[in-house]
Protein backbone atom coordinates (compact mmCIF):
# COMPACT_ATOMS: atom_id res chain seq x y z
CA UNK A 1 73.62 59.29 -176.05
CA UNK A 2 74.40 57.90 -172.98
CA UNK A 3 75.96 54.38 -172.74
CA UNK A 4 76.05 51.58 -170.30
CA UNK A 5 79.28 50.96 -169.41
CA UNK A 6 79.63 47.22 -168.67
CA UNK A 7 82.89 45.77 -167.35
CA UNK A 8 83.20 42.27 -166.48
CA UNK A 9 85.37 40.71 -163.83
CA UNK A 10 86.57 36.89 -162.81
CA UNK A 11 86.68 36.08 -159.27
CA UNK A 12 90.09 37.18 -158.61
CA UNK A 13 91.09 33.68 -157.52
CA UNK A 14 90.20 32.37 -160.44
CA UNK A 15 91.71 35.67 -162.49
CA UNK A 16 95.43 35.54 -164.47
CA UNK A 17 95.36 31.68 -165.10
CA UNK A 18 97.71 31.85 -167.68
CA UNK A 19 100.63 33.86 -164.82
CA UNK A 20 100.23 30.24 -163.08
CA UNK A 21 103.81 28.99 -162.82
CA UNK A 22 105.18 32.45 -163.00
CA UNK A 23 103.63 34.12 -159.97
CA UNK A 24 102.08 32.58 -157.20
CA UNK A 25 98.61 32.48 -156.59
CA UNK A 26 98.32 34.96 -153.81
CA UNK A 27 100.41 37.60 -156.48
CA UNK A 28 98.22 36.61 -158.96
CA UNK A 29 94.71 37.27 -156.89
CA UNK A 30 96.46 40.66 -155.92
CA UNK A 31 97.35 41.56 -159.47
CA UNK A 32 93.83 41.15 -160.49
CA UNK A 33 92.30 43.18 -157.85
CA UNK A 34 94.86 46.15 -159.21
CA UNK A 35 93.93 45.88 -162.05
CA UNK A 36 90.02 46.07 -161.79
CA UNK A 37 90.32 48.64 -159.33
CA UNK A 38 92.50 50.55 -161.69
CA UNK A 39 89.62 50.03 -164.73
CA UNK A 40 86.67 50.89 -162.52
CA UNK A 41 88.18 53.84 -160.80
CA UNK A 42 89.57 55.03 -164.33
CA UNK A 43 85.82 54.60 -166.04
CA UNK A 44 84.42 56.49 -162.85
CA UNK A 45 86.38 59.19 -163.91
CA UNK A 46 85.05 59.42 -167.74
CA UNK A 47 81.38 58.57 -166.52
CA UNK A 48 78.97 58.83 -163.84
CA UNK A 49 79.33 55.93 -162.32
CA UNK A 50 75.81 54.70 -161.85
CA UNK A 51 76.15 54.39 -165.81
CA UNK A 52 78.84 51.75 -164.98
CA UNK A 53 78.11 47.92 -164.15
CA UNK A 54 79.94 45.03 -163.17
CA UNK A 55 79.72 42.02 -164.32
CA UNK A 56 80.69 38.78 -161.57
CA UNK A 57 80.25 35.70 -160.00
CA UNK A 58 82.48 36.90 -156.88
CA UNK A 59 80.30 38.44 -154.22
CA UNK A 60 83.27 40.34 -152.89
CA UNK A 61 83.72 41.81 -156.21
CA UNK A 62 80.56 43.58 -156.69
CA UNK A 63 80.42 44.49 -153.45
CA UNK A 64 83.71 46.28 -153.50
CA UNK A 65 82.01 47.96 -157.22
CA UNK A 66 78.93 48.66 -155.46
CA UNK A 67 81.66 50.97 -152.63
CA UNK A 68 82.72 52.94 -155.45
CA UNK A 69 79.41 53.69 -156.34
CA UNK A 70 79.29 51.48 -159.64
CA UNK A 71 75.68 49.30 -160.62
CA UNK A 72 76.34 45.46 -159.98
CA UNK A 73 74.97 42.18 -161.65
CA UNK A 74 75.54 38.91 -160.53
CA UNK A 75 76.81 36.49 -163.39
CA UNK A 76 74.33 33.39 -163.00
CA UNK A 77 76.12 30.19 -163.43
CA UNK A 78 76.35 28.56 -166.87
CA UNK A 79 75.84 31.48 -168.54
CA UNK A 80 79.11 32.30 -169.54
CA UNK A 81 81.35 35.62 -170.49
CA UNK A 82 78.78 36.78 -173.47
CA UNK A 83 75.56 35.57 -171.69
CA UNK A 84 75.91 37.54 -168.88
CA UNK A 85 76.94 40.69 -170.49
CA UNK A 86 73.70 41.07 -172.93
CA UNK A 87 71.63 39.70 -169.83
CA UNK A 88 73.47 42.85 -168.08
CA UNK A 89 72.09 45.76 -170.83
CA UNK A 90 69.31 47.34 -169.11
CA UNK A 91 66.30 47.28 -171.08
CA UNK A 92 66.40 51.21 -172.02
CA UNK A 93 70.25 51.45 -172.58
CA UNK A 94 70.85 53.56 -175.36
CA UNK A 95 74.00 52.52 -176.33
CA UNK A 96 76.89 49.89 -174.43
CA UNK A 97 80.61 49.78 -173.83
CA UNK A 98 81.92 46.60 -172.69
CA UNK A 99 85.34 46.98 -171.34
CA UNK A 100 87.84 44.40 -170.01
CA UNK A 101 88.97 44.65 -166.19
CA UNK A 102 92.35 43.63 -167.33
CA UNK A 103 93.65 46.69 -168.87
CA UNK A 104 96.91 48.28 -166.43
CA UNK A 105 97.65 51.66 -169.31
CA UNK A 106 94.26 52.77 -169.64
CA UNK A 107 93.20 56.24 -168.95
CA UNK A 108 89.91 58.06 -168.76
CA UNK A 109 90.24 59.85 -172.44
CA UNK A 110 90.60 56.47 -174.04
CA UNK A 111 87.22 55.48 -172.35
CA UNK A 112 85.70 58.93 -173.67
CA UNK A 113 87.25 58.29 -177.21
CA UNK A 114 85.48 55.12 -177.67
CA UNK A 115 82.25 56.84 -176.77
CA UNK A 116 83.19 60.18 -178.89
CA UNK A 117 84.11 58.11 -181.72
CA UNK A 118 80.22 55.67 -181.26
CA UNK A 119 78.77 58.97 -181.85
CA UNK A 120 79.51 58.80 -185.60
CA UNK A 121 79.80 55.13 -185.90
CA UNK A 122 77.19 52.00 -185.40
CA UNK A 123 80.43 50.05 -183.74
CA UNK A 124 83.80 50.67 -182.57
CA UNK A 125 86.37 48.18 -181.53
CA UNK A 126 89.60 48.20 -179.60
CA UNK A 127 91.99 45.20 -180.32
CA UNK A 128 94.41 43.67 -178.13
CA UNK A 129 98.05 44.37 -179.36
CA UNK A 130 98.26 41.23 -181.53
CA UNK A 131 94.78 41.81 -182.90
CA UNK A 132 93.21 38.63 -181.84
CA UNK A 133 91.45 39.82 -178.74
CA UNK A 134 88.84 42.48 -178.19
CA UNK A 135 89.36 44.43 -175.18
CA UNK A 136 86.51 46.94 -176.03
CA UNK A 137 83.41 46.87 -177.77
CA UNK A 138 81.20 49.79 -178.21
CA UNK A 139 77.82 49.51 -179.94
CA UNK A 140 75.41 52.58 -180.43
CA UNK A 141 72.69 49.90 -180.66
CA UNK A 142 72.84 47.15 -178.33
CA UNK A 143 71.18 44.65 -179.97
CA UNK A 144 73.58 45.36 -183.17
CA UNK A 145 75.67 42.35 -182.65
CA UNK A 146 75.72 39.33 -180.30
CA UNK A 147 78.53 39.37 -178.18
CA UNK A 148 81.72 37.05 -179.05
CA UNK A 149 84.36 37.50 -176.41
CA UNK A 150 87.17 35.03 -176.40
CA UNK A 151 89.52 33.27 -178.54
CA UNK A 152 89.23 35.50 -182.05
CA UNK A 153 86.66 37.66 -180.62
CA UNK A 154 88.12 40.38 -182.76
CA UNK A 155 87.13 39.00 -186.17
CA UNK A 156 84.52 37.49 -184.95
CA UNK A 157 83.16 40.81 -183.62
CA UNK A 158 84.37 42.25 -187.30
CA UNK A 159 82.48 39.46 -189.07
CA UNK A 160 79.41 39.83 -187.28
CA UNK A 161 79.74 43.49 -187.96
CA UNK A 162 79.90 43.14 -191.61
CA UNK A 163 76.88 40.33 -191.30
CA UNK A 164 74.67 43.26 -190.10
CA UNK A 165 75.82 45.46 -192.54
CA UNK A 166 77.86 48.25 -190.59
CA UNK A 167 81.72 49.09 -190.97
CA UNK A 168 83.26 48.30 -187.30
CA UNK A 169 85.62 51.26 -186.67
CA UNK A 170 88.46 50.45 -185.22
CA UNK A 171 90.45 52.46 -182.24
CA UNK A 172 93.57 52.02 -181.33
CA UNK A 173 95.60 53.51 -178.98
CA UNK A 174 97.74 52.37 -176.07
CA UNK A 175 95.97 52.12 -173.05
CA UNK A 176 92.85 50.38 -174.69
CA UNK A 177 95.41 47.50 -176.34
CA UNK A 178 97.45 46.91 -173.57
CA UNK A 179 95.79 44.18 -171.63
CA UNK A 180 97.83 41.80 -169.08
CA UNK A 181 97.51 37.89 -169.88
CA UNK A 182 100.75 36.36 -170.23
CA UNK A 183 104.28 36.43 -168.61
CA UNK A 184 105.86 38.60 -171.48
CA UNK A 185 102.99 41.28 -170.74
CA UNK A 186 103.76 41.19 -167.26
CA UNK A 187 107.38 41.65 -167.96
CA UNK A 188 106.88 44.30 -170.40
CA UNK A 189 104.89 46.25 -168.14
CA UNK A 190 107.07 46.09 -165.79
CA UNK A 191 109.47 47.65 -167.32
CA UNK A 192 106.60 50.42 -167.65
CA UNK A 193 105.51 51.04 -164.71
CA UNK A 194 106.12 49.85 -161.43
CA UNK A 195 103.48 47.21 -160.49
């Protein structure tokens, strides 16, 4: 089983919306450029990364993925977060991994435990520390569920799950939950590492 790892990405500009009145624009771009560098250079280190594509609107984006070796696909306008990742699958993936570009803590065995762990299970999914969020969504069958990223994407991802009658297992561990949204994340990490 090899899956397609898919890992979308705002246009940095646009990225960390929610930092707006806490750092300034040009911190925020920068901060969101670490962190997808961090993501992509950590999955390159778990996978091959021709097995790796990025999802984007921003030109300079995926052609900075495209450097590092990693497939691209242009987002097409209108079609939203969870249209353009299934209209990313290739037709003959075996299995996918959608993974968020936002996650600072994460490390290449986390990657390899979500795909270890798919081997014995239809679905496995990483919440965000409060358990709202999904920051990554393994399915060993690609058409298993439709995608549901955003608000309450983690039940919703669970519900769907239990619609199509498989168990979602869950995985959680550090550098999979940590993602960086709001000011107290920022802060926290901070206190972390040194950003």
């Amino acid at each position: 089983m090899k899956p397609v790892i898919l890992i979308p990405m705002k246009s940095p500009g646009d990225a960390k919306s929610r930092l707006d009145g806490f750092l300034p624009a040009e911190q925020r771009t920068a901060l969101a450029w670490s962190l997808f560098r961090h993501v992509l250079e950590t999955a390159i280190e778990a996978v091959e990364p021709n097995s790796i594509t990025v999802v984007s609107g921003d030109a300079e984006v995926l052609s900075k993925a495209g450097a590092l070796g990693a497939m691209s696909c242009l987002e097409q306008t209108g079609a939203g977060l969870n249209g353009a990742l299934a209209a990313a699958i290739p037709q003959d993936a075996e299995a996918v991994l959608v993974l968020h570009a936002d996650l600072p803590l994460l490390e290449a065995n986390d990657i390899q435990a979500m795909i270890d762990t798919g081997r014995d299970n239809a679905m496995v999914i990483a919440p965000d520390r409060r358990g709202e969020g999904t920051n990554a969504l393994f399915l060993r069958r690609p058409e298993l569920i439709p995608f549901r990223f955003g608000e309450g994407s983690f039940d919703a991802h669970c519900t769907l799950a239990e619609d199509a009658g498989v168990t979602p297992h869950i995985l959680e561990c550090e550098g999979l939950a940590f993602d960086l949204d709001t000011r107290e994340d920022y802060l926290e990490l901070t206190r972390q590492v040194k950003l």
